[in-house]
Protein backbone atom coordinates (compact mmCIF):
# COMPACT_ATOMS: atom_id res chain seq x y z
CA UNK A 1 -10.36 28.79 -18.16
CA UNK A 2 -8.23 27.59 -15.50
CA UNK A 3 -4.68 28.29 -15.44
CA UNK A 4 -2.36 25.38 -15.55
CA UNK A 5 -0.93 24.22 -12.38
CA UNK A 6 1.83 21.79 -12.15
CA UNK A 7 2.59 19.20 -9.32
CA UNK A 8 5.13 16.45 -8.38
CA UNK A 9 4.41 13.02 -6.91
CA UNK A 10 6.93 10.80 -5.41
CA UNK A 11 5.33 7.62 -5.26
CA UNK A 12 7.69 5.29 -3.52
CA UNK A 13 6.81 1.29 -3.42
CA UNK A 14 8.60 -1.49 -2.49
CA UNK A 15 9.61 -2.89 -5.82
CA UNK A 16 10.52 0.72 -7.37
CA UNK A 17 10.24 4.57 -6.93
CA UNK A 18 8.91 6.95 -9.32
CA UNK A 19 8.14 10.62 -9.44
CA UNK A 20 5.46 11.92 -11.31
CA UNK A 21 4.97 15.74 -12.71
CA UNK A 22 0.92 16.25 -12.65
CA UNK A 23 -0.45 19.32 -14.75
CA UNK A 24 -3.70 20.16 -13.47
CA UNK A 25 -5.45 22.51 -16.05
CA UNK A 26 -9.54 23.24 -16.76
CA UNK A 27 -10.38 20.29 -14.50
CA UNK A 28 -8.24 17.63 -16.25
CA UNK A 29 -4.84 15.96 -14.90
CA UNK A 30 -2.23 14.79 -17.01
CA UNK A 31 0.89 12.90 -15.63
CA UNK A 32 4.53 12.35 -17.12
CA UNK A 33 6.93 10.35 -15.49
CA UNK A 34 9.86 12.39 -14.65
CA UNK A 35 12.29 9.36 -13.14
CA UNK A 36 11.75 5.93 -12.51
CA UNK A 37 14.28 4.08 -9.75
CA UNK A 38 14.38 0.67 -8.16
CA UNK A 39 13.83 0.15 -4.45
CA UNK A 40 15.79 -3.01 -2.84
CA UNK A 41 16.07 -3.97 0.81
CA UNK A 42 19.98 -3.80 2.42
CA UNK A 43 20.36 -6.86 4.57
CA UNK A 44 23.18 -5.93 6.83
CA UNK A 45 23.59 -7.08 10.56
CA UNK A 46 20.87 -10.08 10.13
CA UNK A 47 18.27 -7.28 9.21
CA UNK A 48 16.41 -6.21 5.97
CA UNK A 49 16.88 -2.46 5.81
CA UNK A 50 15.53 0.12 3.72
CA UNK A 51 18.11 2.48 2.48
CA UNK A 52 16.09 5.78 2.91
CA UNK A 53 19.31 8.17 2.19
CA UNK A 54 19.46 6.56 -1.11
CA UNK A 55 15.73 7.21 -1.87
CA UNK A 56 16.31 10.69 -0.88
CA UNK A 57 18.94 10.84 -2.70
CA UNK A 58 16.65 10.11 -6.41
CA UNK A 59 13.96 12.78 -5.19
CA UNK A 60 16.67 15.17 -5.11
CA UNK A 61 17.92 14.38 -8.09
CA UNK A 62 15.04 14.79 -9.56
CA UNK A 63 13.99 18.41 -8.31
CA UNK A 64 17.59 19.68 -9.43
CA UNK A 65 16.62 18.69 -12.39
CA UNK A 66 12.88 20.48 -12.06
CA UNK A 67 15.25 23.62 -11.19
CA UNK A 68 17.62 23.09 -14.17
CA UNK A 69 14.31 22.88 -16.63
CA UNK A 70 12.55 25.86 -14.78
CA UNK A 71 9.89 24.18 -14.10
CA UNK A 72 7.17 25.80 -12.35
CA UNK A 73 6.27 23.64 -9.70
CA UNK A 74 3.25 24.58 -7.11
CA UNK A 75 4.08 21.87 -4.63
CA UNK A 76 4.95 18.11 -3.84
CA UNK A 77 3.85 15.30 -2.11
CA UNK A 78 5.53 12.52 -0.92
CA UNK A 79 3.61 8.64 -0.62
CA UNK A 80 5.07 5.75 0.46
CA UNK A 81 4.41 1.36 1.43
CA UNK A 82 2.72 1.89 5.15
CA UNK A 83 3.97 0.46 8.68
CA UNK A 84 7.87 1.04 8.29
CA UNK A 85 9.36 3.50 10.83
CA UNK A 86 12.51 5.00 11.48
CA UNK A 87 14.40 6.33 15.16
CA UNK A 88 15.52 10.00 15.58
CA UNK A 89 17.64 10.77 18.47
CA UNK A 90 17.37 13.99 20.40
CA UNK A 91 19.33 16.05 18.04
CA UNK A 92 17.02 15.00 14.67
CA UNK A 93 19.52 12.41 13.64
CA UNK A 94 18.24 8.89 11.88
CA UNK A 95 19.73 6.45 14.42
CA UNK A 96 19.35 3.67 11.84
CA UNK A 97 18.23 2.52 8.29
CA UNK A 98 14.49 1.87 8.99
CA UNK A 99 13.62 -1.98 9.14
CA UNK A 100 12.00 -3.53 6.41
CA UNK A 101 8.24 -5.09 7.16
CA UNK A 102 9.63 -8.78 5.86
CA UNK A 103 11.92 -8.94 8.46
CA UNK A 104 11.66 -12.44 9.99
CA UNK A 105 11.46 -12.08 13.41
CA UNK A 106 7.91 -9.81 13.81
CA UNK A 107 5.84 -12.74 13.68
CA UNK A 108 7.22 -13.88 16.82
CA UNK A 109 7.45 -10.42 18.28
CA UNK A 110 3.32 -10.12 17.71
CA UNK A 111 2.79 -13.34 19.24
CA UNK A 112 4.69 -12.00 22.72
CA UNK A 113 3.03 -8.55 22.57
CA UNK A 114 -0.52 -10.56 23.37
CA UNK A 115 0.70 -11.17 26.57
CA UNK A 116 0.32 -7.52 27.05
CA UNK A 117 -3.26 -7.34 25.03
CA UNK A 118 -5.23 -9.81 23.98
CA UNK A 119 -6.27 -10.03 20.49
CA UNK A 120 -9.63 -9.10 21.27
CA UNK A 121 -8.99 -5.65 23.37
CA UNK A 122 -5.98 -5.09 20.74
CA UNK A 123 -8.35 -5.11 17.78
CA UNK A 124 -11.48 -3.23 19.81
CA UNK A 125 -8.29 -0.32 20.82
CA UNK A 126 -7.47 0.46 17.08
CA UNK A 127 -9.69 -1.52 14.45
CA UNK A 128 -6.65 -2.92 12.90
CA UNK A 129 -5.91 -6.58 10.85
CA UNK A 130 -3.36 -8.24 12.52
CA UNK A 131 -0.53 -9.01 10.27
CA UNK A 132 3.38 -9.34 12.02
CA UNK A 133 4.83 -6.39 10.57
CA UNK A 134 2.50 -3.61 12.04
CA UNK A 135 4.32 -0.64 13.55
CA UNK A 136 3.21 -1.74 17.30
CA UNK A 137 4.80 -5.35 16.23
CA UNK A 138 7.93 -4.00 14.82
CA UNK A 139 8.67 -1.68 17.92
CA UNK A 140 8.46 -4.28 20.28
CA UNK A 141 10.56 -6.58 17.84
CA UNK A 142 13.33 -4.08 18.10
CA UNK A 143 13.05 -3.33 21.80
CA UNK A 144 14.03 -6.77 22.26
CA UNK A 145 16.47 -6.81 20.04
CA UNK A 146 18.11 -3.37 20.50
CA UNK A 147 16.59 -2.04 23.47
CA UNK A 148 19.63 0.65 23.55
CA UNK A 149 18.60 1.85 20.63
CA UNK A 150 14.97 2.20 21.09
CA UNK A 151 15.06 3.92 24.65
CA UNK A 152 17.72 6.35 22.60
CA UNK A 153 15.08 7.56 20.47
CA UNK A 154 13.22 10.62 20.83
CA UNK A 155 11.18 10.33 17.81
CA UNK A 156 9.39 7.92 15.40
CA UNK A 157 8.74 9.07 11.84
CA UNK A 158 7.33 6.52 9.57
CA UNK A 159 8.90 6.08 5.87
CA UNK A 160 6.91 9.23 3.66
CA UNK A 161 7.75 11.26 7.31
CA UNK A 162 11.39 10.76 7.36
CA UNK A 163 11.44 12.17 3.58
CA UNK A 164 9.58 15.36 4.15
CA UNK A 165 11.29 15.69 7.67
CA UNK A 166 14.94 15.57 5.66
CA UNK A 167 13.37 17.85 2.55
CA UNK A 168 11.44 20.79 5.29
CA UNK A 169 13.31 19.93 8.64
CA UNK A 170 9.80 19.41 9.91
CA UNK A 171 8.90 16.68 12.69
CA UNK A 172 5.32 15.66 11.65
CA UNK A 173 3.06 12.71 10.49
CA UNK A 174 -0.28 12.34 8.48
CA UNK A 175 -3.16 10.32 9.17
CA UNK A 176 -3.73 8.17 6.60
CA UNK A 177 0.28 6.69 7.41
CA UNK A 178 -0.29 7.17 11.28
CA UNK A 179 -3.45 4.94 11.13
CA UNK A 180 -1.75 1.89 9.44
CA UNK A 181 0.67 1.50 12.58
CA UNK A 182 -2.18 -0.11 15.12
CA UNK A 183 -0.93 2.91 17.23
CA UNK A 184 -3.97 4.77 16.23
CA UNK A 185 -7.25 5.00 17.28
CA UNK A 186 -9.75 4.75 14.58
CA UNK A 187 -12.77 6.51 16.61
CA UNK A 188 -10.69 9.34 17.79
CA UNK A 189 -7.63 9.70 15.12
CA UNK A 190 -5.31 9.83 18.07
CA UNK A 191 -2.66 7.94 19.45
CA UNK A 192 -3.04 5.31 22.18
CA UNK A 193 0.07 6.28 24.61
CA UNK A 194 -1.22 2.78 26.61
CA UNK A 195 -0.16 0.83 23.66
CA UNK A 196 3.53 2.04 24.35
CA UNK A 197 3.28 2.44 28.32
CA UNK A 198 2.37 -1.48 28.06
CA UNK A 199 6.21 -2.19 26.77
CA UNK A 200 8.07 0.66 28.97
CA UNK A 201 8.10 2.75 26.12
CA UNK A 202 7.41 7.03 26.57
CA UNK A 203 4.49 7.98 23.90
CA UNK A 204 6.60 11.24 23.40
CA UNK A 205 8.19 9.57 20.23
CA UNK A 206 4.99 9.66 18.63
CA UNK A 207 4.98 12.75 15.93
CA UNK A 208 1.97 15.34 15.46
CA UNK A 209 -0.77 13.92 13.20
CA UNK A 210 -1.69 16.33 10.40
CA UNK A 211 -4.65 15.89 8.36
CA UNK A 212 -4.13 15.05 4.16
CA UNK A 213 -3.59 18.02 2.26
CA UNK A 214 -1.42 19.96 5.46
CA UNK A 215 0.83 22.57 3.93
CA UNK A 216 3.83 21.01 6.18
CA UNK A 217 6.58 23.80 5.18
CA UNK A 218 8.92 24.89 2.03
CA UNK A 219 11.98 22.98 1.02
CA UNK A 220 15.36 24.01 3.65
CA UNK A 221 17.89 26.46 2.41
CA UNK A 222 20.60 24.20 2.25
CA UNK A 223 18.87 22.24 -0.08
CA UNK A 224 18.02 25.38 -1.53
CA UNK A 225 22.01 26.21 -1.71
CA UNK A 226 22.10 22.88 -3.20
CA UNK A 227 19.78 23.44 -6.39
CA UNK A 228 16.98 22.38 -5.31
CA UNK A 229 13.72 24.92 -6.05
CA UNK A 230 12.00 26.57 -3.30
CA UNK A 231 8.79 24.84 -3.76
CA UNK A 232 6.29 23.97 -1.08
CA UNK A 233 6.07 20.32 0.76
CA UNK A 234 2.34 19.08 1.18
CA UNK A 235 1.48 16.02 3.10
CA UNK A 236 -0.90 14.61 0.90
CA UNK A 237 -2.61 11.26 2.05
CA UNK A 238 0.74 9.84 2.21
CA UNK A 239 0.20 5.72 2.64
CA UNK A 240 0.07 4.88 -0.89
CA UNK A 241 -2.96 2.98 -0.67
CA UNK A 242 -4.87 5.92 0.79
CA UNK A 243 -3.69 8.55 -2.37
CA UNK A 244 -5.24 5.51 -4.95
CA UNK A 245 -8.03 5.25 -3.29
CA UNK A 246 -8.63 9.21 -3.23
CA UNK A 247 -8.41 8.75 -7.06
CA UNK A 248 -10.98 5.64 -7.95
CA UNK A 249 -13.29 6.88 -9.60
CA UNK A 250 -15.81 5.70 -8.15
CA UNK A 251 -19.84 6.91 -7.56
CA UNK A 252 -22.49 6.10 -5.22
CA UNK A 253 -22.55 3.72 -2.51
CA UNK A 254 -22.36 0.04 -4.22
CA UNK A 255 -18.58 -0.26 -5.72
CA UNK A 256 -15.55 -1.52 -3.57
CA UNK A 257 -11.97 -1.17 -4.74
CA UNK A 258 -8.91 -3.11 -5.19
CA UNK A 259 -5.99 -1.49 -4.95
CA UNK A 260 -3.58 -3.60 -6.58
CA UNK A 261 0.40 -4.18 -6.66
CA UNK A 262 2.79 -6.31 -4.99
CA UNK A 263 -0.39 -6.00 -1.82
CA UNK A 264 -3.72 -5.86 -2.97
CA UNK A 265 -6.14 -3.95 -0.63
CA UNK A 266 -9.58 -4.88 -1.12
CA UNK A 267 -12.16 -2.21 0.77
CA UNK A 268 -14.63 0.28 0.63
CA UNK A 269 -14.89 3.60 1.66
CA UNK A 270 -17.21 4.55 4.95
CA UNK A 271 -17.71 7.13 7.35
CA UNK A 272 -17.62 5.68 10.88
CA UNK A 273 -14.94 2.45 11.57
CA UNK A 274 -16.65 -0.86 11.46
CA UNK A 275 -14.91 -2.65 15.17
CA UNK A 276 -17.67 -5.42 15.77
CA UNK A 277 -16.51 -9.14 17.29
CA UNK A 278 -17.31 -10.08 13.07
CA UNK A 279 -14.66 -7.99 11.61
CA UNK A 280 -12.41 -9.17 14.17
CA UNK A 281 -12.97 -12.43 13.41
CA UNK A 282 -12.33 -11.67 9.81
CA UNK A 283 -9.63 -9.80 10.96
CA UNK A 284 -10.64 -6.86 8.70
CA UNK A 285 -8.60 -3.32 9.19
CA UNK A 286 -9.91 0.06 9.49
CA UNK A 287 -7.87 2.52 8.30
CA UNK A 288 -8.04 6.32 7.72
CA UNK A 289 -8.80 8.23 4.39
CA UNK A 290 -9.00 11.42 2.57
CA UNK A 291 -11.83 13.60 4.13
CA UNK A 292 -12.28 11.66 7.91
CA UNK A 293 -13.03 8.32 5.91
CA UNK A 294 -12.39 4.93 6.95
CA UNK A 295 -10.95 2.51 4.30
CA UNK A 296 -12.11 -0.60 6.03
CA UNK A 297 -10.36 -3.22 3.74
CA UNK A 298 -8.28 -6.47 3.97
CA UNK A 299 -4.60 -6.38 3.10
CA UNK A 300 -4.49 -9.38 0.68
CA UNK A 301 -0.91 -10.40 -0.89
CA UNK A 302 -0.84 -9.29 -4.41
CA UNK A 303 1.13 -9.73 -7.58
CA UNK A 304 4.19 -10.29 -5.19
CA UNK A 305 4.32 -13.97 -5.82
CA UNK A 306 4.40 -13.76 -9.71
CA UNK A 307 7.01 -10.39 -9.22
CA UNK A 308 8.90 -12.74 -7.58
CA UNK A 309 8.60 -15.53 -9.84
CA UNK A 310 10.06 -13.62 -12.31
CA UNK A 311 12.87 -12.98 -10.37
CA UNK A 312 13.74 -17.02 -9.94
CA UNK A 313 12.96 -17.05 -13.83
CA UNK A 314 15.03 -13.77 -15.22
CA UNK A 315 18.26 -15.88 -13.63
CA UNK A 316 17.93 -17.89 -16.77
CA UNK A 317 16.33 -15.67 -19.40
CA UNK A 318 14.73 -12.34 -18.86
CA UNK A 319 10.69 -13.03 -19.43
CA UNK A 320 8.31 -9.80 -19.28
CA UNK A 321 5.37 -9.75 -17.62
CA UNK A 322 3.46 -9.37 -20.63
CA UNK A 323 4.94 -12.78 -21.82
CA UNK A 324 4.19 -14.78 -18.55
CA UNK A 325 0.56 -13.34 -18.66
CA UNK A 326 0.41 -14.74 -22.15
CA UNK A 327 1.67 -18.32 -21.37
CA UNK A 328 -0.90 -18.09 -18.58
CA UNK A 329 -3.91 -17.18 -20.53
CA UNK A 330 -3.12 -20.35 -22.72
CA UNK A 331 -2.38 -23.13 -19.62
CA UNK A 332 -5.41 -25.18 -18.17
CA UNK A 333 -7.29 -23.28 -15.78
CA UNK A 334 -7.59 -24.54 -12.07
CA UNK A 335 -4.85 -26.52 -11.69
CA UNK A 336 -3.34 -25.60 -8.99
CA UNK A 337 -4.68 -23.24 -5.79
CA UNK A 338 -2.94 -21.10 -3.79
CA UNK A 339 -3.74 -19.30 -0.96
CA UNK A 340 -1.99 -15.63 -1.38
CA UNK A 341 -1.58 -15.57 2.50
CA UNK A 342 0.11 -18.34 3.58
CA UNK A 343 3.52 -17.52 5.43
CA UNK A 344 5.46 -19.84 2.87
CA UNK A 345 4.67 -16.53 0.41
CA UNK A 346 6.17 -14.35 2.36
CA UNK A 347 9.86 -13.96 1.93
CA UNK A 348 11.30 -17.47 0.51
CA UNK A 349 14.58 -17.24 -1.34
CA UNK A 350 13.13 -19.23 -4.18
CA UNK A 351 9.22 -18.29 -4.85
CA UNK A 352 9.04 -20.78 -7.42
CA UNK A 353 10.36 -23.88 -5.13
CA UNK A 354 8.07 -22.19 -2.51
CA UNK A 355 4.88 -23.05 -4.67
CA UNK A 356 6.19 -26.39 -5.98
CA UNK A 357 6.47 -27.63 -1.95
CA UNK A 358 2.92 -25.70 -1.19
CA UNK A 359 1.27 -27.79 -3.81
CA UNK A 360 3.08 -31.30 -2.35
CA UNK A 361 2.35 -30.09 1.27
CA UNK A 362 -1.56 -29.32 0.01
CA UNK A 363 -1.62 -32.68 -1.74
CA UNK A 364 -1.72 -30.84 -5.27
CA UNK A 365 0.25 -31.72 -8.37
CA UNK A 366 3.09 -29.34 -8.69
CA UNK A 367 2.51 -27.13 -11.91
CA UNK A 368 4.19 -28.33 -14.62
CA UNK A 369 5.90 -24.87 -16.28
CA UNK A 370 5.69 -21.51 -15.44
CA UNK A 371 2.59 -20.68 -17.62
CA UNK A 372 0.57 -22.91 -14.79
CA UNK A 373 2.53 -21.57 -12.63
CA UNK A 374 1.44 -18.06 -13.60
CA UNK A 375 -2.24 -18.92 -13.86
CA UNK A 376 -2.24 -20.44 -10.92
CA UNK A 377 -0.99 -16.97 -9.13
CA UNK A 378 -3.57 -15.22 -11.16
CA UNK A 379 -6.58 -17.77 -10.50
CA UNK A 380 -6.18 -17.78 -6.67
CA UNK A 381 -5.86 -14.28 -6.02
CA UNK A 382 -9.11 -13.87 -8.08
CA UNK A 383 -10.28 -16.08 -5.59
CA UNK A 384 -9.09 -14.61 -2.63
CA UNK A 385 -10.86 -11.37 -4.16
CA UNK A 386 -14.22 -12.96 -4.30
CA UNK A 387 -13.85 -13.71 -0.73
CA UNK A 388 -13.01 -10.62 0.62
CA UNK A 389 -16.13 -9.12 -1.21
CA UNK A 390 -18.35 -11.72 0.39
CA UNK A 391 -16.95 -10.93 3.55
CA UNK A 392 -16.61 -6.92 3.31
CA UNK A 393 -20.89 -7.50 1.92
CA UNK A 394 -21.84 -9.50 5.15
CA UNK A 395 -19.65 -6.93 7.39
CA UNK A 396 -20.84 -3.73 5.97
CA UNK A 397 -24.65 -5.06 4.81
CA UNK A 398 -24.22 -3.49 1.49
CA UNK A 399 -24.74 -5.13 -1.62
CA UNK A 400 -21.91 -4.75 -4.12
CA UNK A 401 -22.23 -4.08 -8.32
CA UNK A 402 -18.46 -2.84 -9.40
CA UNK A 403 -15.58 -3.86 -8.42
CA UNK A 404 -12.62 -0.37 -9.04
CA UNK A 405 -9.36 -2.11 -9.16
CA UNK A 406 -6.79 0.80 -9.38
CA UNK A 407 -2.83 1.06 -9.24
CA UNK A 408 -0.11 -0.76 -11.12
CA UNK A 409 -1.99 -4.37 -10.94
CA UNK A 410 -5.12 -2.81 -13.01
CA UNK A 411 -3.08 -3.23 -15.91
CA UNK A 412 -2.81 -6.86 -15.98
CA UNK A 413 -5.89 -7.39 -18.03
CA UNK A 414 -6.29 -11.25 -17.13
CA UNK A 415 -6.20 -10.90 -13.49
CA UNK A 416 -9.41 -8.10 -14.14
CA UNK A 417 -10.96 -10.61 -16.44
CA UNK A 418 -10.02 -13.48 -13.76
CA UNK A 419 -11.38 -11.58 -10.89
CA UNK A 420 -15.08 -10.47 -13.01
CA UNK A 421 -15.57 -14.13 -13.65
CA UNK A 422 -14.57 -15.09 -9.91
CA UNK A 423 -16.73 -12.51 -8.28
CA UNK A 424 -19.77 -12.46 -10.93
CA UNK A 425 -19.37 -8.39 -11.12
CA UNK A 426 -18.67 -5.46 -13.40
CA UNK A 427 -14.64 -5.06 -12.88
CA UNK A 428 -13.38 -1.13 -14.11
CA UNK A 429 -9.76 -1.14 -14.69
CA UNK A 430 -7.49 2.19 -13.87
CA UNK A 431 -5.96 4.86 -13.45
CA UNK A 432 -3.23 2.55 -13.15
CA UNK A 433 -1.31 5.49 -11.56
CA UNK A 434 -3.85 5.67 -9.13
CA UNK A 435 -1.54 6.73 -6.21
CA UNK A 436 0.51 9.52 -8.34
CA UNK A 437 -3.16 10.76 -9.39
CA UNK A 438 -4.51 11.10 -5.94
CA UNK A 439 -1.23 12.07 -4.65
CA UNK A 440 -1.23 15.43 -6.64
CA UNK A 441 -4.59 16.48 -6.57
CA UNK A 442 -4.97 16.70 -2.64
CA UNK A 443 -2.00 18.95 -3.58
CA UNK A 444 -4.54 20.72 -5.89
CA UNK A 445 -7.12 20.16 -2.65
CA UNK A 446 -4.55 22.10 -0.46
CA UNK A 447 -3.89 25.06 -3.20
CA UNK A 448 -7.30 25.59 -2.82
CA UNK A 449 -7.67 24.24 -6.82
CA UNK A 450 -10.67 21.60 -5.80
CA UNK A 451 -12.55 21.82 -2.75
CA UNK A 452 -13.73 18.05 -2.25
CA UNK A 453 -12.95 14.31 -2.65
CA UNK A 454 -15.78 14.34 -4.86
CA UNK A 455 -14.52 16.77 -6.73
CA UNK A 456 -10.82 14.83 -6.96
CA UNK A 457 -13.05 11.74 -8.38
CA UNK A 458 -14.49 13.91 -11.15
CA UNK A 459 -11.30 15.22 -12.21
CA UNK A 460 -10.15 11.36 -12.23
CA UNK A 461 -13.25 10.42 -14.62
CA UNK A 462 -12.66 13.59 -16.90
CA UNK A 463 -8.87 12.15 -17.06
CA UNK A 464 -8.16 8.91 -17.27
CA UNK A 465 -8.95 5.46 -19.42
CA UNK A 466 -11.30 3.05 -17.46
CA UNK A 467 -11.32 -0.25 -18.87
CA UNK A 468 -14.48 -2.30 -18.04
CA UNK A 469 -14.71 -6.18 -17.33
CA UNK A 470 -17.61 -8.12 -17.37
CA UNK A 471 -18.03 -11.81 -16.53
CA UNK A 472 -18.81 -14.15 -19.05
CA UNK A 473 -18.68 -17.69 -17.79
CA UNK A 474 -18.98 -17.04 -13.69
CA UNK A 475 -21.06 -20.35 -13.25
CA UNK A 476 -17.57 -22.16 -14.58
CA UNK A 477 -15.87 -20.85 -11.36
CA UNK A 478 -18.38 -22.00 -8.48
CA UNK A 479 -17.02 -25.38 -8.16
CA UNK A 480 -12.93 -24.62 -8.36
CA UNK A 481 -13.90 -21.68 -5.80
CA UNK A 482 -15.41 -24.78 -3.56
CA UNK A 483 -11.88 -26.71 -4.15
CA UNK A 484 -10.28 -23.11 -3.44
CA UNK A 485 -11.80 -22.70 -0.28
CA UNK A 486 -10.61 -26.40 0.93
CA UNK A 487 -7.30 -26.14 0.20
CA UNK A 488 -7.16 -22.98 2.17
CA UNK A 489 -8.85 -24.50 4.57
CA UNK A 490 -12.46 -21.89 4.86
């Protein structure tokens, strides 16, 4: 019998924060949410900030607490959203609140760095999609705009970094964050110092890279003198996405996954990166897992729209999500498509007004409450799912049977039924704490308590509820994914 071995996850997103105590014990994982917190953006000086010093702020709250409820805790890990960096001077201080990846003026910024790459040798450097708010983007945004600032700084820590740097005092990255910054080689796992050189910039800021599961250092005394406990700080596969997928449970080589939340990733797990003039075209991304893997995958926006929705909709009575899925199920299907992408998604101040002028600008009726409104959110990114899988099938040659859609958005048991009947394939639901689950057992893989990512998967089957969807009526979908495809113009 093994003994029992407890963990704790910080799982940081961009909606909320949560930390997670795992007990690991005869090769099953239970998890208990120790704190929940929400996560806003500060907009001060015409920027969206995150406010990192308040996030740090709930994780040590939270392991005073482990301390004042001796709890024996082996280790924790810390995951967070990917591409967000902050600036440390020479002396270790933060020389600003990190920038948020919806800040406005990165589209622009990615648009000027071509002049220095083209798309084509960009993509065949690191493997990565291009989207506006990649690390690469964002440092050349701020160079721009605060070029004192950047030439001040003698390191870049990305968001999980900058928490384990203020728990240990330890000036280090991990590869599964490092690789989602288009910094990063995907064929080598190192940096690409010409990326920087290219924009005057010294590659010196760029951190170590540590594999997932490095045993990065113990908790600083004055923490310690603080009452904190003198536990040990792993970096576990710390981009958020890359800790889920450790934990679908998935077997053999013909399932995908969808990691789903306010982004959806859609991917599949392979050994070598896939950098061909097709998956450039698709503009696919190739980023590193658990165990030297490549999660080649599309970042595809996810529940964000409806989250937001709700937002407009809670100024005039608060509705849960379980209430606007239920007005959904019961509107008319496929009135209204959406594609998930399209820059009026997003930031707007007002998500609902910015699907009401999408429809009029696509020539589409606008929906007529929010229970169309809903399913119309729902429907699309179903679609938007189904092609993704045709395009990761024709990219990879491999033919596809289950779909793993894991994280918060596998509870939202239309969208699984939605995306079965979309895609024509067996959808399994959960662990919907997917990232806190993979999160603490590479902690178990570092305390020597598993010795594989298979053996992670196993203790995710032997653990957790999988909910399975099968389609019923896919043939009803062919023709509104034809209409789909139109209005998004493929």
């Amino acid at each position: 019998m093994m003994k029992r071995h407890q963990f704790v996850a910080f799982d940081l997103g961009a909606e909320s924060g949560r930390a997670m105590l795992g007990q690991l014990e005869d090769g099953r994982l239970e998890l208990r949410e120790l704190h929940r917190f929400p996560n806003r953006t500060l907009y001060l000086d015409n920027h969206l900030h995150w406010n990192i010093y308040y996030l740090f702020e709930e994780i040590r709250k939270v392991l005073q607490d482990c301390r004042k409820n001796s709890l024996e805790i082996t280790s924790l890990g810390v995951d967070t959203w990917g591409v967000d960096f902050g600036l440390l001077d020479g002396r270790g201080n933060l020389l600003a609140l990190p920038y948020c990846y919806r800040h406005r003026s990165f589209p622009e910024a990615m648009e000027r760095y071509f002049r220095n790459y083209s798309r084509e040798e960009l993509y065949g450097l690191t493997g990565i999609q291009f989207l506006p708010f990649n690390s690469l983007f964002q440092l050349y945004s701020l160079l721009a705009e605060n070029p004192e600032l950047v030439r001040s700084a003698r390191r870049l820590l990305f968001t999980p970094d900058i928490i384990n740097y203020l728990l240990t005092g330890k000036q280090a990255t991990e590869l599964t964050i490092a690789s989602t910054s288009q910094l990063l080689s995907p064929f080598s796992r190192k940096w690409l110092p010409e990326l920087l050189d290219r924009m005057g910039l010294d590659a010196a800021i760029l951190p170590e890279i540590n594999q997932p599961g490095t045993r990065l250092g113990r908790i600083s005394g004055w923490l310690l003198d603080d009452g904190l406990p003198e536990i040990e700080v792993i970096q576990v596969a710390s981009h958020d996405t890359a800790s889920a997928v450790a934990a679908a449970p998935g077997e053999g080589q013909d399932w995908l996954y969808i990691s789903s939340g306010t982004w959806s990733l859609v991917g599949v797990e392979l050994p070598e990166p896939v950098v061909t003039p097709e998956s450039f075209a698709a503009n696919f991304t190739n980023e590193s897992g658990l165990g030297r893997t490549i999660r080649f995958l599309k970042n595809v926006t996810g529940l964000w729209p409806l989250q937001q929705c709700r937002r407009v909709w809670s100024r005039s009575g608060e509705l849960s999500y379980e209430q606007l899925v239920d007005l959904a199920a019961r509107a008319r299907p496929f009135q209204l498509f959406l594609d998930p992408d399209a820059p009026d998604f997003l930031h707007p101040e007002n998500m609902v007004e910015a699907i009401n002028n999408y429809a009029r600008r696509t020539g589409q009726k606008e929906p007529a409450d929010s229970g169309t409104t809903v399913r119309a959110i729902l429907e699309s990114l179903a679609f938007k799912y189904r092609l993704v899988v045709e395009e990761l099938s024709r990219l990879t040659g491999r033919r596809f049977s289950t779909i793993h859609i894991i994280g918060g958005g596998s509870r939202n048991q239309l969208l699984n039924q939605f995306t079965a009947e979309a895609t024509g394939l067996r959808v399994l639901a959960g662990p919907d704490e997917a990232t806190s689950a993979g999160n603490i057992l590479v902690q178990a893989l570092a305390a020597g308590l598993l010795g594989s990512s298979q053996e992670i998967r196993e203790v995710v089957r032997q653990s957790f509820e999988i909910k399975e969807f099968t389609p019923v009526e896919p043939e009803t979908w062919s023709e509104p994914y034809r209409d789909f495809l139109r209005i998004i113009g493929k």
